[in-house]
N, C-alpha and C. Protein backbone atom coordinates (compact mmCIF):
# COMPACT_ATOMS: atom_id res chain seq x y z
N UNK A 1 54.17 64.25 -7.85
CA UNK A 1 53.54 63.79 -6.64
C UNK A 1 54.59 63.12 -5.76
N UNK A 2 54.64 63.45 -4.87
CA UNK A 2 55.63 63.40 -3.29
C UNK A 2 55.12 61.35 -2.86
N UNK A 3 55.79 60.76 -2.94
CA UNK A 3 55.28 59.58 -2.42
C UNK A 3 56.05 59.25 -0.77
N UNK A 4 54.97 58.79 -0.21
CA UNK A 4 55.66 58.85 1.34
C UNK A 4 57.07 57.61 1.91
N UNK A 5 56.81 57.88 3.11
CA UNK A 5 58.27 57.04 3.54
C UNK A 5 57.94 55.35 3.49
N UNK A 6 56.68 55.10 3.17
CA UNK A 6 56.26 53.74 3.11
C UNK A 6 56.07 53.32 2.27
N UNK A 7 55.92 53.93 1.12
CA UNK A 7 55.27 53.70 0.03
C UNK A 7 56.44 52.54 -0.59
N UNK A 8 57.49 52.76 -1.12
CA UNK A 8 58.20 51.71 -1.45
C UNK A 8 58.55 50.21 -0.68
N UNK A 9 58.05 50.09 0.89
CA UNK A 9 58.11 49.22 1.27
C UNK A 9 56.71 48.05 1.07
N UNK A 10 55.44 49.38 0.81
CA UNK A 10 54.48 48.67 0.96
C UNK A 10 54.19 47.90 -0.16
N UNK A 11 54.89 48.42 -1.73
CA UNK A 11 55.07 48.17 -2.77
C UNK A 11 55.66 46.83 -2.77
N UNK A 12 57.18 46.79 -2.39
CA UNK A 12 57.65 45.33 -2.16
C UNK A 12 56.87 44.45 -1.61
N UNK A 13 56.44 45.13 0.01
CA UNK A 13 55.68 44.04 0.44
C UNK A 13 54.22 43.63 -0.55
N UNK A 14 53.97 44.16 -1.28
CA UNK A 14 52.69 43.59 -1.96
C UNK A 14 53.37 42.77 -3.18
N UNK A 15 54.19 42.77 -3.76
CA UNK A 15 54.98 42.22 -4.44
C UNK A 15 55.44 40.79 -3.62
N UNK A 16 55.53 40.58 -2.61
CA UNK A 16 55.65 39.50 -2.12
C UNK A 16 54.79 38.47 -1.25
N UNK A 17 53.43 39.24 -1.24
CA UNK A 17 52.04 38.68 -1.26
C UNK A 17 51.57 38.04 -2.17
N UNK A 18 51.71 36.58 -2.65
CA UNK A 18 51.24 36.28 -4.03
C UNK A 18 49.26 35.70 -3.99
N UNK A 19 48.47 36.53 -4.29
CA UNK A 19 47.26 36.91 -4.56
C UNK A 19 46.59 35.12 -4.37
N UNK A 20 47.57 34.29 -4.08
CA UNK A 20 46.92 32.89 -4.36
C UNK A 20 47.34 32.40 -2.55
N UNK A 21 47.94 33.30 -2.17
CA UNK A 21 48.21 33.46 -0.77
C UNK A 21 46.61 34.18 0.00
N UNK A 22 45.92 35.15 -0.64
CA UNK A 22 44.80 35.97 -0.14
C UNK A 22 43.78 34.76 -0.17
N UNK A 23 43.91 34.08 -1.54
CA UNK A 23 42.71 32.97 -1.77
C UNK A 23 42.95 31.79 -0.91
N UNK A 24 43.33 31.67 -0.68
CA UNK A 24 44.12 30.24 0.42
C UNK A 24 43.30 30.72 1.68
N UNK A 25 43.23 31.66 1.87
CA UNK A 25 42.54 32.05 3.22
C UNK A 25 41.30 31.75 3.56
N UNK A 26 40.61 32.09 2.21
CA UNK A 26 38.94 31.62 2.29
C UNK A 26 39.16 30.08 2.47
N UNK A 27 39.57 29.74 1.77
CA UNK A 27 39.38 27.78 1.13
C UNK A 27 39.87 27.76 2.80
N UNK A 28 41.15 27.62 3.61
CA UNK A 28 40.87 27.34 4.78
C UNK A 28 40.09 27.79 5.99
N UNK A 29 39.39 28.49 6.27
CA UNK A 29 38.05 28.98 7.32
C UNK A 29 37.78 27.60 7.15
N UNK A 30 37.61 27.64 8.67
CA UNK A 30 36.23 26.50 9.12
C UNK A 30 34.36 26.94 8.83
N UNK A 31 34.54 28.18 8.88
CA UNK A 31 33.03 28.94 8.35
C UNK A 31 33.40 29.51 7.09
N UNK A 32 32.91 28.33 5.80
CA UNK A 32 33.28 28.54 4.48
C UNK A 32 32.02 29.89 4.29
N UNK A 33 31.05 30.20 4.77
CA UNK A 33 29.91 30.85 4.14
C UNK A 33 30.36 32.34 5.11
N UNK A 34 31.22 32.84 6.37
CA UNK A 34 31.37 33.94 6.99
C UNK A 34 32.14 34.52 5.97
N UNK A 35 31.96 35.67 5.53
CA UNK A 35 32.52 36.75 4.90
C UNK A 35 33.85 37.33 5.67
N UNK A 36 34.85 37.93 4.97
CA UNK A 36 35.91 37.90 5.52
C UNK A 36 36.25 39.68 5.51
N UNK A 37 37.18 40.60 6.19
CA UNK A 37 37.23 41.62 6.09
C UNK A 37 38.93 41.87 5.61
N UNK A 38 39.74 43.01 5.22
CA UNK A 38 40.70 42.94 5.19
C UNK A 38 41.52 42.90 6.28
N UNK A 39 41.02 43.15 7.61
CA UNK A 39 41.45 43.25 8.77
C UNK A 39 42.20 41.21 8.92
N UNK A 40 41.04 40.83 8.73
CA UNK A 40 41.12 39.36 8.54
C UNK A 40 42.48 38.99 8.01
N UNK A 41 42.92 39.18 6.81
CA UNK A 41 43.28 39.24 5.39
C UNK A 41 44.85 39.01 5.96
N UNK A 42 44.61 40.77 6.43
CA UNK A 42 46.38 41.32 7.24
C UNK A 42 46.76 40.53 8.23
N UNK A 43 45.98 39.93 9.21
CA UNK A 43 46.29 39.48 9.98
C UNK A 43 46.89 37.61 9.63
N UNK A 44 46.20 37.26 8.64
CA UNK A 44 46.19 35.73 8.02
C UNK A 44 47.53 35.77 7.51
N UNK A 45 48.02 36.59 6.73
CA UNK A 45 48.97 36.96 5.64
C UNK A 45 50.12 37.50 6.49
N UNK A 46 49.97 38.63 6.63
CA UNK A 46 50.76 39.34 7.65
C UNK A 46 51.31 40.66 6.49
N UNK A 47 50.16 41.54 6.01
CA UNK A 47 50.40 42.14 5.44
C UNK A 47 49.85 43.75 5.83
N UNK A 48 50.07 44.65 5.14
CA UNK A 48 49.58 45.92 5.11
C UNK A 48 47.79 45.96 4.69
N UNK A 49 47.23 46.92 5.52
CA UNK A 49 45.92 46.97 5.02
C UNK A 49 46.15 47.31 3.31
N UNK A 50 46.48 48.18 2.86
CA UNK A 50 46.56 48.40 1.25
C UNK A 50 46.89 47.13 0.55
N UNK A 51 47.66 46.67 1.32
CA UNK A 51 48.18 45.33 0.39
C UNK A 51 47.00 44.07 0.18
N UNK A 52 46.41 44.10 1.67
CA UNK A 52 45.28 42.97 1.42
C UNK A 52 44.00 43.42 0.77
N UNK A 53 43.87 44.96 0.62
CA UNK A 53 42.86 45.57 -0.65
C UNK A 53 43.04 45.02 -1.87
N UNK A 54 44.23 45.94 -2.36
CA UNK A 54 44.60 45.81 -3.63
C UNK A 54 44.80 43.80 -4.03
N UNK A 55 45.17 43.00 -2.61
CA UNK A 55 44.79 41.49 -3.45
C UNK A 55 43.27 40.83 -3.49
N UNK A 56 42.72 41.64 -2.29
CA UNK A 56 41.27 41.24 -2.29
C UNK A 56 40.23 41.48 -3.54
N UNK A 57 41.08 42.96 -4.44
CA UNK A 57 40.41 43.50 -5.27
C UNK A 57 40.47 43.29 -6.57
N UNK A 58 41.97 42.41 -6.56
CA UNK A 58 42.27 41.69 -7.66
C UNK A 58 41.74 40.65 -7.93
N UNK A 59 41.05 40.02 -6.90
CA UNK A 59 40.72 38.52 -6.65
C UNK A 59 38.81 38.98 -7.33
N UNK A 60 38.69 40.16 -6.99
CA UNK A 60 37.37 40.64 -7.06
C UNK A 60 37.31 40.65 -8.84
N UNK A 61 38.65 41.13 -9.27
CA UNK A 61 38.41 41.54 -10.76
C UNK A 61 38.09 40.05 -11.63
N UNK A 62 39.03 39.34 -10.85
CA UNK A 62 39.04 37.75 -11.23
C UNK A 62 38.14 37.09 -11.32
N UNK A 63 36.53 37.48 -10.98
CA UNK A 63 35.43 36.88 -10.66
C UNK A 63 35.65 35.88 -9.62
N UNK A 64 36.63 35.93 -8.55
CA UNK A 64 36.89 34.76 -7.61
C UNK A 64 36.20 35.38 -6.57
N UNK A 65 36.16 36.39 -5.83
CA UNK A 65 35.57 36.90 -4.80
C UNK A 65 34.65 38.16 -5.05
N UNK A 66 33.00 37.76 -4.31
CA UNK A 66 32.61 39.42 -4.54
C UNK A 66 32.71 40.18 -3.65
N UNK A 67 32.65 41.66 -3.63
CA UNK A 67 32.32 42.35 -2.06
C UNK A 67 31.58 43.52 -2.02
N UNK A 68 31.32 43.86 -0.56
CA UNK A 68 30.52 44.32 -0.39
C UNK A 68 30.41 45.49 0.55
N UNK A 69 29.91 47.12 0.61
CA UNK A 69 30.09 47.81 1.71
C UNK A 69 28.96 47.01 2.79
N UNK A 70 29.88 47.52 3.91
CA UNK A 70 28.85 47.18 4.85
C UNK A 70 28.19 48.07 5.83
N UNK A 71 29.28 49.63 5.92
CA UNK A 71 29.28 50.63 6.49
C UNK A 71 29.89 51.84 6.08
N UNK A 72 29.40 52.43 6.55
CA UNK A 72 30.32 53.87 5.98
C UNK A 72 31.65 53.37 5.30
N UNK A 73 32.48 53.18 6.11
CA UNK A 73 33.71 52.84 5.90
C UNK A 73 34.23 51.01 5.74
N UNK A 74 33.24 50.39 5.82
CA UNK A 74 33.76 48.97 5.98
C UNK A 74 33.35 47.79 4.83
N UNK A 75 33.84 47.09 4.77
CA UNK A 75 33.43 46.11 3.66
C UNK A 75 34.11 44.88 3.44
N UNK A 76 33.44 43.65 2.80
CA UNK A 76 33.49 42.66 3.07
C UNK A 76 33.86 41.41 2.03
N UNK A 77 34.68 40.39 2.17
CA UNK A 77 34.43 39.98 0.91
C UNK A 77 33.96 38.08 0.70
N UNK A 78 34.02 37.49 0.29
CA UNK A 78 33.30 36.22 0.11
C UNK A 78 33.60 35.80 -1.24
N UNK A 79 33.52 34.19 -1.10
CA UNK A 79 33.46 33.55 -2.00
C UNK A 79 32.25 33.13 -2.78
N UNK A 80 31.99 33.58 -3.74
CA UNK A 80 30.46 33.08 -3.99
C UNK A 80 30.08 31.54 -4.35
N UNK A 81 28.13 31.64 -4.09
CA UNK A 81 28.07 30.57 -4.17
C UNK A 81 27.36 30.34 -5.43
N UNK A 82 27.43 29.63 -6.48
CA UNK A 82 26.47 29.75 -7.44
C UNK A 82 25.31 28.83 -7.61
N UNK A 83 24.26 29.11 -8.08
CA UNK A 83 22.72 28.08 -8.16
C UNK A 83 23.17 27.71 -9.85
N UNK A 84 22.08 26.80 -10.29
CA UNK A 84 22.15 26.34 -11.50
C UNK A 84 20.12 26.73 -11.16
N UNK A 85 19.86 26.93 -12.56
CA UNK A 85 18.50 26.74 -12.96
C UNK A 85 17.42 25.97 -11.48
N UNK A 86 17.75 24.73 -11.11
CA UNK A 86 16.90 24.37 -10.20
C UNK A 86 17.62 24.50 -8.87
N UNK A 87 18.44 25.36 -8.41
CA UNK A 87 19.12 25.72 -7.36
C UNK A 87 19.87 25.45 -6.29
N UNK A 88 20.43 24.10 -7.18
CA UNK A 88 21.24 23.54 -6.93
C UNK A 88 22.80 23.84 -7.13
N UNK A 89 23.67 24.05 -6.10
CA UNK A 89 24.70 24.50 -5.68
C UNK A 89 25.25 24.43 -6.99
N UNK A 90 26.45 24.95 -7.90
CA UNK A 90 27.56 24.84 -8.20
C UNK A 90 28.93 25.65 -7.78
N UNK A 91 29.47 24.92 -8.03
CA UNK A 91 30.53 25.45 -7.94
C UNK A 91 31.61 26.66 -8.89
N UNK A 92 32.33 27.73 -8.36
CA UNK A 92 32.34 28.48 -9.39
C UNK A 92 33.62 27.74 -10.18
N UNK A 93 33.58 26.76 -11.05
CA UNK A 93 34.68 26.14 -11.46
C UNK A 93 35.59 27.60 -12.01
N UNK A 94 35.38 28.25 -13.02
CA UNK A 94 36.19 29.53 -13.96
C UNK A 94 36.94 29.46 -12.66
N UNK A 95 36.24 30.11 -11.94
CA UNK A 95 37.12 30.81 -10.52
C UNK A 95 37.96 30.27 -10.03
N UNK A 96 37.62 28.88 -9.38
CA UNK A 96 38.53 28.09 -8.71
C UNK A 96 39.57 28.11 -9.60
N UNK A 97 39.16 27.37 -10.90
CA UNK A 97 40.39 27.20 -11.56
C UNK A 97 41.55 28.18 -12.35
N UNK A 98 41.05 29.51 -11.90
CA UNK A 98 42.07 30.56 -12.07
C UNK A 98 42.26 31.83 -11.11
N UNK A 99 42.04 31.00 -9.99
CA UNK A 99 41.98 31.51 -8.94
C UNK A 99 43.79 31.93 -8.54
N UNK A 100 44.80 30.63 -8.34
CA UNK A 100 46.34 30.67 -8.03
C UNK A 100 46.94 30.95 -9.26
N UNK A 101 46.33 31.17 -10.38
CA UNK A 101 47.10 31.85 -11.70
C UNK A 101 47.79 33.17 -11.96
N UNK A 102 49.22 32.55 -11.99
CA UNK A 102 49.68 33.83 -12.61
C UNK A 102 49.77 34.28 -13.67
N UNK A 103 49.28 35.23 -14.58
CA UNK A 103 49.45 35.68 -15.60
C UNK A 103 49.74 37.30 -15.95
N UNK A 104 50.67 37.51 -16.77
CA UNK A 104 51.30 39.24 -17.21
C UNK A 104 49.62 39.65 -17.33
N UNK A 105 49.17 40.83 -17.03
CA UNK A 105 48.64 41.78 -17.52
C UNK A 105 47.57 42.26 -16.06
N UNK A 106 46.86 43.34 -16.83
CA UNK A 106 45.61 43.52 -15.74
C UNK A 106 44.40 43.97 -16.77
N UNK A 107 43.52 43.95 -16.13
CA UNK A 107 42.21 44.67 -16.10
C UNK A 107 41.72 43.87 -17.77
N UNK A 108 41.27 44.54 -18.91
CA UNK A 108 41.06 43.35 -20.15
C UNK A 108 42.06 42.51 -20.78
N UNK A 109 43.22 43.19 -20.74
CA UNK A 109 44.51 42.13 -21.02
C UNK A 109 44.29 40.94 -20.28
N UNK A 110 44.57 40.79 -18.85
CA UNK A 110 44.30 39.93 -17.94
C UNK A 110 43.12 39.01 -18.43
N UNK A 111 42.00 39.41 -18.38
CA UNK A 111 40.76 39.05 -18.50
C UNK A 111 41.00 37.93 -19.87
N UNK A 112 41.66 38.79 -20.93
CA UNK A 112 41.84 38.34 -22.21
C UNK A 112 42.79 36.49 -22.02
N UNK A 113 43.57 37.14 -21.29
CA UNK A 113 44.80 35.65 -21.23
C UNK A 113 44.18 34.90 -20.25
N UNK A 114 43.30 35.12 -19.18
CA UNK A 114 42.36 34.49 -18.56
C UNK A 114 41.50 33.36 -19.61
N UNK A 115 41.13 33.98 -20.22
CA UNK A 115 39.94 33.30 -21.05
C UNK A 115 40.90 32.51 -22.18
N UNK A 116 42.08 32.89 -22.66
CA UNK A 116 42.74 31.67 -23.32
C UNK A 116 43.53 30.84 -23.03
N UNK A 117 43.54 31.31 -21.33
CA UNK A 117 43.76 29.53 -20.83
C UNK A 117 42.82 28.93 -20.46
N UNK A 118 41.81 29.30 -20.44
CA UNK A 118 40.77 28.47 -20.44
C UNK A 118 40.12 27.85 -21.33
N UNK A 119 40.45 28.10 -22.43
CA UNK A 119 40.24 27.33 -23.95
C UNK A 119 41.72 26.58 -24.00
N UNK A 120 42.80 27.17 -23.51
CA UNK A 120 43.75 25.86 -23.55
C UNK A 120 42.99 24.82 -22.69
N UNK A 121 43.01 24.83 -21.76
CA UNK A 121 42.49 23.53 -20.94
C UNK A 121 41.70 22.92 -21.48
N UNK A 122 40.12 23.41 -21.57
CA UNK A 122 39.28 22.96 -22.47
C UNK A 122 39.56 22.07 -23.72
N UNK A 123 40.58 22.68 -24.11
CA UNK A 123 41.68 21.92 -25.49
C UNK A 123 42.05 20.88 -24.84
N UNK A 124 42.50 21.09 -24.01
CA UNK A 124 43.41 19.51 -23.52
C UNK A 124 42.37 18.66 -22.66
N UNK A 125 41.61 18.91 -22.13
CA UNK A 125 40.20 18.01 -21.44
C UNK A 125 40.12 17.17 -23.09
N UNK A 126 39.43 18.05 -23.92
CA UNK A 126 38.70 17.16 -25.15
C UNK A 126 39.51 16.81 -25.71
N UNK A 127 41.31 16.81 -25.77
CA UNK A 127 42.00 15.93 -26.64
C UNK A 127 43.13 15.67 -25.49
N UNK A 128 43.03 14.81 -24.48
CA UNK A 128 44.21 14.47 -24.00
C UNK A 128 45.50 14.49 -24.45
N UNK A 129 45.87 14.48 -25.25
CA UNK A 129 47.01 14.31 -25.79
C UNK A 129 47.64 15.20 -26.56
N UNK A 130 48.10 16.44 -26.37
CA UNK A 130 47.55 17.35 -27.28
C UNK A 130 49.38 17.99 -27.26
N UNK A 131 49.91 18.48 -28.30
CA UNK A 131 51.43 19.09 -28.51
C UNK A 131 51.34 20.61 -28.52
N UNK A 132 52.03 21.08 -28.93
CA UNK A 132 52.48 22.51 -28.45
C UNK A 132 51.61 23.08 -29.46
N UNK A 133 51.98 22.70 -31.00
CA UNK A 133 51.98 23.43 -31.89
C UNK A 133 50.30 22.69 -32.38
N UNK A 134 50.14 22.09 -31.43
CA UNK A 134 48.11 21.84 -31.25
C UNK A 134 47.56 23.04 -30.56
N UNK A 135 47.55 23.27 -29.81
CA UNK A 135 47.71 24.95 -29.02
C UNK A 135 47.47 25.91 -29.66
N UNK A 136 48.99 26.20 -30.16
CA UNK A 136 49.22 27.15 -31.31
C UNK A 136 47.97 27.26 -32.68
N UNK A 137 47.84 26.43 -33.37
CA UNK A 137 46.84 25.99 -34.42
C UNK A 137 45.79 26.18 -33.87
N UNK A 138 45.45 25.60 -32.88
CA UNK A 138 43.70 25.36 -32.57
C UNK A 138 43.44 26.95 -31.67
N UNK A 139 44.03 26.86 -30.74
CA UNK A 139 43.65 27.67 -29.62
C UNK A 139 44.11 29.29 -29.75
N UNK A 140 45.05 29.34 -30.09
CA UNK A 140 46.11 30.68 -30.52
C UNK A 140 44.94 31.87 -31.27
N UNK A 141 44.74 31.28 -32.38
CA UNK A 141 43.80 31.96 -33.49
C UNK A 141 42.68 32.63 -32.90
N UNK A 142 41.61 31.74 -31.88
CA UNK A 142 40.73 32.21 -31.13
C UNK A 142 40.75 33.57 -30.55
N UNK A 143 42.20 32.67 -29.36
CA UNK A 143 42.24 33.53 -28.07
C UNK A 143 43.52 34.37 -28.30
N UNK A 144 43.87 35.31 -28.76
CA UNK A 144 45.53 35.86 -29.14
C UNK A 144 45.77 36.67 -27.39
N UNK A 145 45.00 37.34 -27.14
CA UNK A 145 45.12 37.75 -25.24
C UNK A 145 45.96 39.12 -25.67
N UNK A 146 46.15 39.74 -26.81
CA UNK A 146 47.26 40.78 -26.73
C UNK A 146 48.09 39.91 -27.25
N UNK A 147 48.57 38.87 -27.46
CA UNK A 147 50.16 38.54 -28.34
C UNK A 147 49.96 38.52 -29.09
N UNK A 148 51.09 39.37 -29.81
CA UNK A 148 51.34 39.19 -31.19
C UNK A 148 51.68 38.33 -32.11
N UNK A 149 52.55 37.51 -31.02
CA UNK A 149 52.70 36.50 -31.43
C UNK A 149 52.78 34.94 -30.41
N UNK A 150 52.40 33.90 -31.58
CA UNK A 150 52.00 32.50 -30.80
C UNK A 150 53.01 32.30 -29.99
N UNK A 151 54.09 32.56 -30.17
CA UNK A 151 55.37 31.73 -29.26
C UNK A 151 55.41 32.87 -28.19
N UNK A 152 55.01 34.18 -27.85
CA UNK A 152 54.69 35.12 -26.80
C UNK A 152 53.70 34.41 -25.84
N UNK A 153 52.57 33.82 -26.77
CA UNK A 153 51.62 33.80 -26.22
C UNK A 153 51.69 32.09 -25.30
N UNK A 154 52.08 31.29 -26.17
CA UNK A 154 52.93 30.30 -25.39
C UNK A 154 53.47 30.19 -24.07
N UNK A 155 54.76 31.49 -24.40
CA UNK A 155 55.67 31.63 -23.37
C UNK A 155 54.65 32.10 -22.26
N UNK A 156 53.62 32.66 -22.43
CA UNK A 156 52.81 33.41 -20.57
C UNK A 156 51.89 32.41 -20.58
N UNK A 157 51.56 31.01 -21.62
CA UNK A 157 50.01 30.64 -21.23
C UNK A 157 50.62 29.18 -20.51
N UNK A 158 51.91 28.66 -21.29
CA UNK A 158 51.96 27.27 -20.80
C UNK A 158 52.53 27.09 -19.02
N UNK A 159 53.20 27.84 -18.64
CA UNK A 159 53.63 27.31 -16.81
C UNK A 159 52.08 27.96 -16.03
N UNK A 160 51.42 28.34 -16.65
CA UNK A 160 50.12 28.61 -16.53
C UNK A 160 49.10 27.33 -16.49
N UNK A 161 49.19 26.71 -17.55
CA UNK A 161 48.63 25.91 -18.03
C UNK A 161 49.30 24.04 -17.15
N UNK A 162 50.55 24.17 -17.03
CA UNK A 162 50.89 23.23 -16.64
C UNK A 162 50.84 23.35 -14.83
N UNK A 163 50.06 23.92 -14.03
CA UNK A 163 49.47 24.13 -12.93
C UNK A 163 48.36 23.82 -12.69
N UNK A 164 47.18 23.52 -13.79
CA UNK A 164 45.99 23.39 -13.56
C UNK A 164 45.94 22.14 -13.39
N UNK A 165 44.96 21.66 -12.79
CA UNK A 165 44.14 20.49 -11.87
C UNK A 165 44.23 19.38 -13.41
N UNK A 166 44.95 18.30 -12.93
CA UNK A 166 44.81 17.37 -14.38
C UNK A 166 45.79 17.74 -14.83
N UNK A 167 46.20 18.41 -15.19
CA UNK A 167 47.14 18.53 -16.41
C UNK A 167 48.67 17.75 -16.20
N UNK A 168 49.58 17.23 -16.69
CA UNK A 168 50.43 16.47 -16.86
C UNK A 168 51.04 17.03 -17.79
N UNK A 169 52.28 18.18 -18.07
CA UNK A 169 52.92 18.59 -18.93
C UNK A 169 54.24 17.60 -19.27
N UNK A 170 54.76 17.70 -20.88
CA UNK A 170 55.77 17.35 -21.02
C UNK A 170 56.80 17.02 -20.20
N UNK A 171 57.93 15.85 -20.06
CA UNK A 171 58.96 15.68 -19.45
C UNK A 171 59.75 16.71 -19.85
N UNK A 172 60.69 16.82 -19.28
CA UNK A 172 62.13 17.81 -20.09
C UNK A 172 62.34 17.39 -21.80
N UNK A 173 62.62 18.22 -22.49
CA UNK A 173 62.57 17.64 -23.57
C UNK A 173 61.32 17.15 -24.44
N UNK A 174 60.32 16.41 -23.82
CA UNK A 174 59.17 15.97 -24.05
C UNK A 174 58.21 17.09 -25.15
N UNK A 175 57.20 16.55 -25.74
CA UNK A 175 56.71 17.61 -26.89
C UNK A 175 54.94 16.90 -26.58
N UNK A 176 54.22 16.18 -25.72
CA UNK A 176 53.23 15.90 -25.35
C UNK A 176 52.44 16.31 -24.40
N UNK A 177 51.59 16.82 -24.09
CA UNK A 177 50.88 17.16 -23.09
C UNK A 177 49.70 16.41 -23.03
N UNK A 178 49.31 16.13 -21.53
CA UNK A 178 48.37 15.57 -21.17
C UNK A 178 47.41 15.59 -20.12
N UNK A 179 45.98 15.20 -20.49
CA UNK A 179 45.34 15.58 -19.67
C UNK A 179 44.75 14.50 -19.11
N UNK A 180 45.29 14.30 -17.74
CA UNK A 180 44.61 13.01 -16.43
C UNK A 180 42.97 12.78 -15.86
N UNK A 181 42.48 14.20 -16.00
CA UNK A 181 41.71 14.14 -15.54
C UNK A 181 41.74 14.79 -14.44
N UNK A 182 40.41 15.00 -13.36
CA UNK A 182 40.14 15.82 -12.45
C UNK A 182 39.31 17.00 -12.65
């Protein structure tokens, strides 16, 4: 298959769109509840229509944004809002909080290392104080995400992990992690 004269630029340029750049867009609108289009997207960013798909759609796989056709050809996307039982707002915490995450993989891999940093955190909410090889032991076994091994799984979950809201990682050197709160 013949790939065209753009194709490698549009590649870079999506490579230098980081997907926490697409989400930044919603959180600032002054009309948090108007649905947004990719037209929107390209213009916010300053990217290629393909490029603000493929992050809109990633963001979609993420459970961070849903969307929607709206026309033959057009469609839309949003942040959702969630009810609880008596229909009262929540918030989509999962989402938010792995919303600017980077992590290796896609589609169930992704999904997979998704969900065991979210039992890391969870780990470190209920034990503030918590070391590497607490992780490893407690959390590892659960959630493996595709690694084979703990110190793999380490290496993609912790600059992951030391980004989230609260968290307080080790000094240089340091072997403690902690969780502040938030």
């Amino acid at each position: 298959m013949t790939q065209g004269p753009d194709s490698d630029a549009e590649s870079t340029q999506e490579s230098r769109v980081p997907v926490r750049e697409v989400h930044e867009v919603f959180r600032r609108r002054e009309d948090r509840a108007r649905p947004l289009t990719a037209s929107d997207i390209m213009n916010a960013v300053g990217c290629s229509r393909r490029t603000a798909h493929n992050k809109l759609n990633e963001l979609v796989e993420r459970d961070v944004l849903r969307t929607r056709k709206v026309g033959s050809r057009s469609r839309v996307w949003w942040v959702p809002i969630e009810a609880d039982d008596d229909g009262a707002r929540v918030e989509p915490d999962r989402a938010d909080l792995l919303a600017d995450v980077d992590l290796p993989g896609t589609g169930k891999t992704l999904k997979a290392r998704e969900a065991a940093l979210v039992a890391a955190y969870a780990y470190l909410r209920e034990y503030p104080e918590a070391k590497k090889s607490d992780f490893l032991q407690e959390v590892y076994p659960e959630h493996p995400a595709g690694f084979e091994t703990a110190e793999g799984w380490w290496n993609a979950l912790q600059p992951a992990l030391a980004d989230l809201p609260g968290v307080d990682p080790p000094e240089e050197r340091g072997h403690i992690w902690h969780f502040l709160g938030g």
